[in-house]
N, C-alpha and C. Protein backbone atom coordinates (compact mmCIF):
# COMPACT_ATOMS: atom_id res chain seq x y z
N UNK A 1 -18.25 14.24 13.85
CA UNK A 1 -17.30 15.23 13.40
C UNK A 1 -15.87 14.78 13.70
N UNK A 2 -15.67 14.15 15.13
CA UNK A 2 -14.53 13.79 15.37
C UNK A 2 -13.55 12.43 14.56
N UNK A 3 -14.79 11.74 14.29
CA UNK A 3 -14.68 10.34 13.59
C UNK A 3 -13.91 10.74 12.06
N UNK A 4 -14.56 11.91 11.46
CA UNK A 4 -14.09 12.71 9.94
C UNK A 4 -13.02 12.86 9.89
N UNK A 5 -12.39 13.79 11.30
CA UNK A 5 -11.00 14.23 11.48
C UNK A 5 -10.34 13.33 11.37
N UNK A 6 -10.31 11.72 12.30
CA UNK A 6 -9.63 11.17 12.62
C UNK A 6 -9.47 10.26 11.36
N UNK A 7 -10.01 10.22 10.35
CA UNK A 7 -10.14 9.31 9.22
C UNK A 7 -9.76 9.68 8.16
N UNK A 8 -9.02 11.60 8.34
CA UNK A 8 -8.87 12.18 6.98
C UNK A 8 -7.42 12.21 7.67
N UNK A 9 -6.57 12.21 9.26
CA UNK A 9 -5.71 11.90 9.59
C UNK A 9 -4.78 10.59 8.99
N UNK A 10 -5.63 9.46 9.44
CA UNK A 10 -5.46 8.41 8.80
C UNK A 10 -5.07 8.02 7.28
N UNK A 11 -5.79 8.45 6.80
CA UNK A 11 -5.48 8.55 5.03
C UNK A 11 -4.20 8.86 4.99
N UNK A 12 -4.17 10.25 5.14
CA UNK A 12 -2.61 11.38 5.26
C UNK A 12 -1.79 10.45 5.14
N UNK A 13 -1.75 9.57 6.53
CA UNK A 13 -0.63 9.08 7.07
C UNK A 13 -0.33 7.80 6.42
N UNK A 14 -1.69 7.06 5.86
CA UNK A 14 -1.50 5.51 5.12
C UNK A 14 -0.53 6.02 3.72
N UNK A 15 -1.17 7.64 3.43
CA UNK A 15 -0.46 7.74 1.64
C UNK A 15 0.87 8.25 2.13
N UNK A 16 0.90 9.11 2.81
CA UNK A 16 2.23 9.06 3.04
C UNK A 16 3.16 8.04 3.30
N UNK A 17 2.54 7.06 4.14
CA UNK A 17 3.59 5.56 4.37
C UNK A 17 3.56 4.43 2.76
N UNK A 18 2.41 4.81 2.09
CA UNK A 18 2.34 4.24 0.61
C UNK A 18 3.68 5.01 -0.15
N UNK A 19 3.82 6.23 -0.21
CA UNK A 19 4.55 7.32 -0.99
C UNK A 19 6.80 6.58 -0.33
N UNK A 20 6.36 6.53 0.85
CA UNK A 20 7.81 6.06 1.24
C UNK A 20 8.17 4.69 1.12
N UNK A 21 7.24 3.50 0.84
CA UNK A 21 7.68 2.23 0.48
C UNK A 21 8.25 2.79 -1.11
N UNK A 22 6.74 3.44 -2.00
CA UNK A 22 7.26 3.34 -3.12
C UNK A 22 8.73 3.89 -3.38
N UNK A 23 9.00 4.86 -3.17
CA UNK A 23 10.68 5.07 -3.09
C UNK A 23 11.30 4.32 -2.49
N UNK A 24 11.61 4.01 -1.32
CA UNK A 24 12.07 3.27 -0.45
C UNK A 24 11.72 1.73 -0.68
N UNK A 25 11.57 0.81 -1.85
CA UNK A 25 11.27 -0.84 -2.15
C UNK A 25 11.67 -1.65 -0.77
N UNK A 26 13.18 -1.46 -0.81
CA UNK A 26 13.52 -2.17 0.46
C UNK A 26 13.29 -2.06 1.74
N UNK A 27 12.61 -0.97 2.27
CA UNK A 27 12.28 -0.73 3.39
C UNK A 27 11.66 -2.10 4.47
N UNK A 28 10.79 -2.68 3.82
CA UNK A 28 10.29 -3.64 4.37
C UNK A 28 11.35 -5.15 4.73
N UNK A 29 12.26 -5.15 3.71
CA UNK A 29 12.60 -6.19 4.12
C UNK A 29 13.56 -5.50 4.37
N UNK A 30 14.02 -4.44 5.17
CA UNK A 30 15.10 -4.24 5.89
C UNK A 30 14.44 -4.29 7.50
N UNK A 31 13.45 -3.74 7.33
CA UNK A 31 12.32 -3.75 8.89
C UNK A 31 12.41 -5.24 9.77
N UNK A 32 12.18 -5.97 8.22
CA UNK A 32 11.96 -7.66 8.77
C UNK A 32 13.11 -8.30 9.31
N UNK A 33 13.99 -7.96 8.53
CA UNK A 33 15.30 -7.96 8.94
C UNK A 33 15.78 -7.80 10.64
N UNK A 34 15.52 -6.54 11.32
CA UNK A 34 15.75 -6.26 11.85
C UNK A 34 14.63 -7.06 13.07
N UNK A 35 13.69 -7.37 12.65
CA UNK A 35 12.62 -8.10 13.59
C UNK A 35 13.21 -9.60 13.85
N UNK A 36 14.01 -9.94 13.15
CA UNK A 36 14.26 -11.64 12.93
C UNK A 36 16.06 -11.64 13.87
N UNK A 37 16.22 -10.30 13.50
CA UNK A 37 17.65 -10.03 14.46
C UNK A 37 17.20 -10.57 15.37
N UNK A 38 16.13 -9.36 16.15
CA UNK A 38 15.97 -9.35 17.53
C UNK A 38 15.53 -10.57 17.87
N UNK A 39 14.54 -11.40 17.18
CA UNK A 39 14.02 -13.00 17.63
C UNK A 39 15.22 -13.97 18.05
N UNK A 40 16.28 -13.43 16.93
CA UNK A 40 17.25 -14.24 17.29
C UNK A 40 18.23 -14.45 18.16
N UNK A 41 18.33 -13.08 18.87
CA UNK A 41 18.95 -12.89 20.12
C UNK A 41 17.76 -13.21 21.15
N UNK A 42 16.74 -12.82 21.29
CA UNK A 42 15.66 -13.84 22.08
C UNK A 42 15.96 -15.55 22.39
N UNK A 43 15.83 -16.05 20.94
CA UNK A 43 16.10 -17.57 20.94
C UNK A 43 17.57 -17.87 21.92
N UNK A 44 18.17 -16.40 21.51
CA UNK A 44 19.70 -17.19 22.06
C UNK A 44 20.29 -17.05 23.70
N UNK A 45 19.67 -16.39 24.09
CA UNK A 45 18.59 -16.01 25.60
C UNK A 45 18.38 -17.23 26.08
N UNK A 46 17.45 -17.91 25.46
CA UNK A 46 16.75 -19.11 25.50
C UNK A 46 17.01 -20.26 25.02
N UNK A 47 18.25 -20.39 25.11
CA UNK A 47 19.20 -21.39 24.93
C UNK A 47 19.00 -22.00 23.66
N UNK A 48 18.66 -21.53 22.37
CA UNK A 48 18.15 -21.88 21.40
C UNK A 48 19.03 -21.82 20.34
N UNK A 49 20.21 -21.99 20.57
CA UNK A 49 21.63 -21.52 19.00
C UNK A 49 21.02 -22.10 17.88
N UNK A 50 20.59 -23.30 17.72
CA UNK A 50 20.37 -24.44 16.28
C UNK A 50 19.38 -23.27 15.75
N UNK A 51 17.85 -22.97 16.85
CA UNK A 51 16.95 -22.24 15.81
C UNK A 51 17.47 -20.88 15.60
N UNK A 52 18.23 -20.09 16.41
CA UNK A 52 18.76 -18.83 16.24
C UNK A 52 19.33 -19.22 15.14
N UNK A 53 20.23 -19.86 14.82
CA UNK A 53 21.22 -20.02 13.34
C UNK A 53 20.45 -20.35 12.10
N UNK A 54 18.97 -20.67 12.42
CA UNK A 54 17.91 -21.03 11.23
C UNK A 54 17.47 -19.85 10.40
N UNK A 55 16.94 -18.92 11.82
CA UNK A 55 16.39 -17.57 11.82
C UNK A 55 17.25 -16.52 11.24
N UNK A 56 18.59 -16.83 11.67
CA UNK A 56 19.69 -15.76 11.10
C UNK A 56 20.14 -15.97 9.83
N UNK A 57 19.91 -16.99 8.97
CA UNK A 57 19.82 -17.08 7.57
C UNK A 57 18.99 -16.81 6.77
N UNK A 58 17.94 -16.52 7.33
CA UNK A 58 16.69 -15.58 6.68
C UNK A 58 16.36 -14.46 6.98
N UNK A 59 16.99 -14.13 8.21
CA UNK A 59 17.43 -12.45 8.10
C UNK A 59 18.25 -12.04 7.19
N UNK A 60 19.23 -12.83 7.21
CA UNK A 60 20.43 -12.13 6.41
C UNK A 60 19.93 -12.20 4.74
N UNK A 61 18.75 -13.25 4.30
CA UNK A 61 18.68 -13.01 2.98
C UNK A 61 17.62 -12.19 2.90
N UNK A 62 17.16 -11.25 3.89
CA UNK A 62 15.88 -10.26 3.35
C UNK A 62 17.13 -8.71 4.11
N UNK A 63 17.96 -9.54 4.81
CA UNK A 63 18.85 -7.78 4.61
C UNK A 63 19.48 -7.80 2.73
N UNK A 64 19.98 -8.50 2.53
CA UNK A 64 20.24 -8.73 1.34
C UNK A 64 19.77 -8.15 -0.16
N UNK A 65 18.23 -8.99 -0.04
CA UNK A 65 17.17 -8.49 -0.51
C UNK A 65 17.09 -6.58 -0.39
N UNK A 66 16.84 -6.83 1.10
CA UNK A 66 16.17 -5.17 0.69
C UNK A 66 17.47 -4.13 0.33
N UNK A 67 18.65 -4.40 0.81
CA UNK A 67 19.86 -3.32 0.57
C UNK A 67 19.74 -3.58 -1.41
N UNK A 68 19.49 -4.68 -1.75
CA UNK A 68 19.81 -4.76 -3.50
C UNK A 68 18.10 -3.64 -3.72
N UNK A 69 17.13 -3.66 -3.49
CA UNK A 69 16.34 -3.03 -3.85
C UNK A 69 16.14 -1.62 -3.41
N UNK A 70 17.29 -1.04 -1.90
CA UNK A 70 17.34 -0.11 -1.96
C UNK A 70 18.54 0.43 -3.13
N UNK A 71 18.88 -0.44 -3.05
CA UNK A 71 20.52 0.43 -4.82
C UNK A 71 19.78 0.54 -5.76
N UNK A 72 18.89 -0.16 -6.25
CA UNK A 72 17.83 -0.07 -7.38
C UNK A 72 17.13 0.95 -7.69
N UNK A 73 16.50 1.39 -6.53
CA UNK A 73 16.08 2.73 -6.48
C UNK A 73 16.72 3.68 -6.17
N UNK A 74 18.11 3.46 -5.42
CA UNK A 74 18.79 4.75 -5.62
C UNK A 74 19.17 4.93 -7.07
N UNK A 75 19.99 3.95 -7.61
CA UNK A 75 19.77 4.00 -8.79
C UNK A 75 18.59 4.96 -10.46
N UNK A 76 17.90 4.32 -9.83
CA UNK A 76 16.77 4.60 -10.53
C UNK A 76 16.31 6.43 -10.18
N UNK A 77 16.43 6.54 -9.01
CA UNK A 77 16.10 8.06 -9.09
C UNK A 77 17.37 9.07 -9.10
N UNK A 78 18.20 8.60 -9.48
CA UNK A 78 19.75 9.30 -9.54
C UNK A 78 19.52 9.73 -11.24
N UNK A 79 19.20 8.63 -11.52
CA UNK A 79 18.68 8.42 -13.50
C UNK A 79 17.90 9.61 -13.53
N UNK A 80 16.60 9.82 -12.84
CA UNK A 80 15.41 10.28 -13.11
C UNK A 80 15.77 11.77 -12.79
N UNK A 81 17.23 12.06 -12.08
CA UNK A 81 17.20 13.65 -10.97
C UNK A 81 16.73 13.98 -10.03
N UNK A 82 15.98 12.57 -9.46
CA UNK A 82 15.38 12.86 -7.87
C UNK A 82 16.29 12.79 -7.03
């Protein structure tokens, strides 16, 4: 019985996190973004500038990325009246 609950919880929460990428496109590569920040202040901790400066050019092209795909969809649902 408990296993049911916890699996019709689950769903909820996967479609709901399905329902906010689909609006939200860029979400993910703004997330990643923000994961490759933090690595990179790690590396730089760790005396690592050359790979920090590797890492921080591929953050910056998935902040990039996801801010152009969040305008897209703002875009797009400004069109639509959402």
């Amino acid at each position: 019985m408990m296993e049911n609950s916890l699996m019709k919880r689950s769903r909820s929460r996967a479609s709901r996190v399905k329902g906010y990428l689909v609006k939200n496109p860029g979400a993910v590569f703004i997330v990643a973004f923000q994961t490759l920040l933090l690595t990179c202040a790690g590396l730089l901790v760790q005396g690592k500038p050359a790979v920090a400066s590797d890492v921080a050019a591929y953050a910056y092209w998935l902040l990039v990325t996801g801010v152009i795909l969040q305008v897209i969809s703002f875009l797009r649902n400004k069109e639509n009246g959402v």
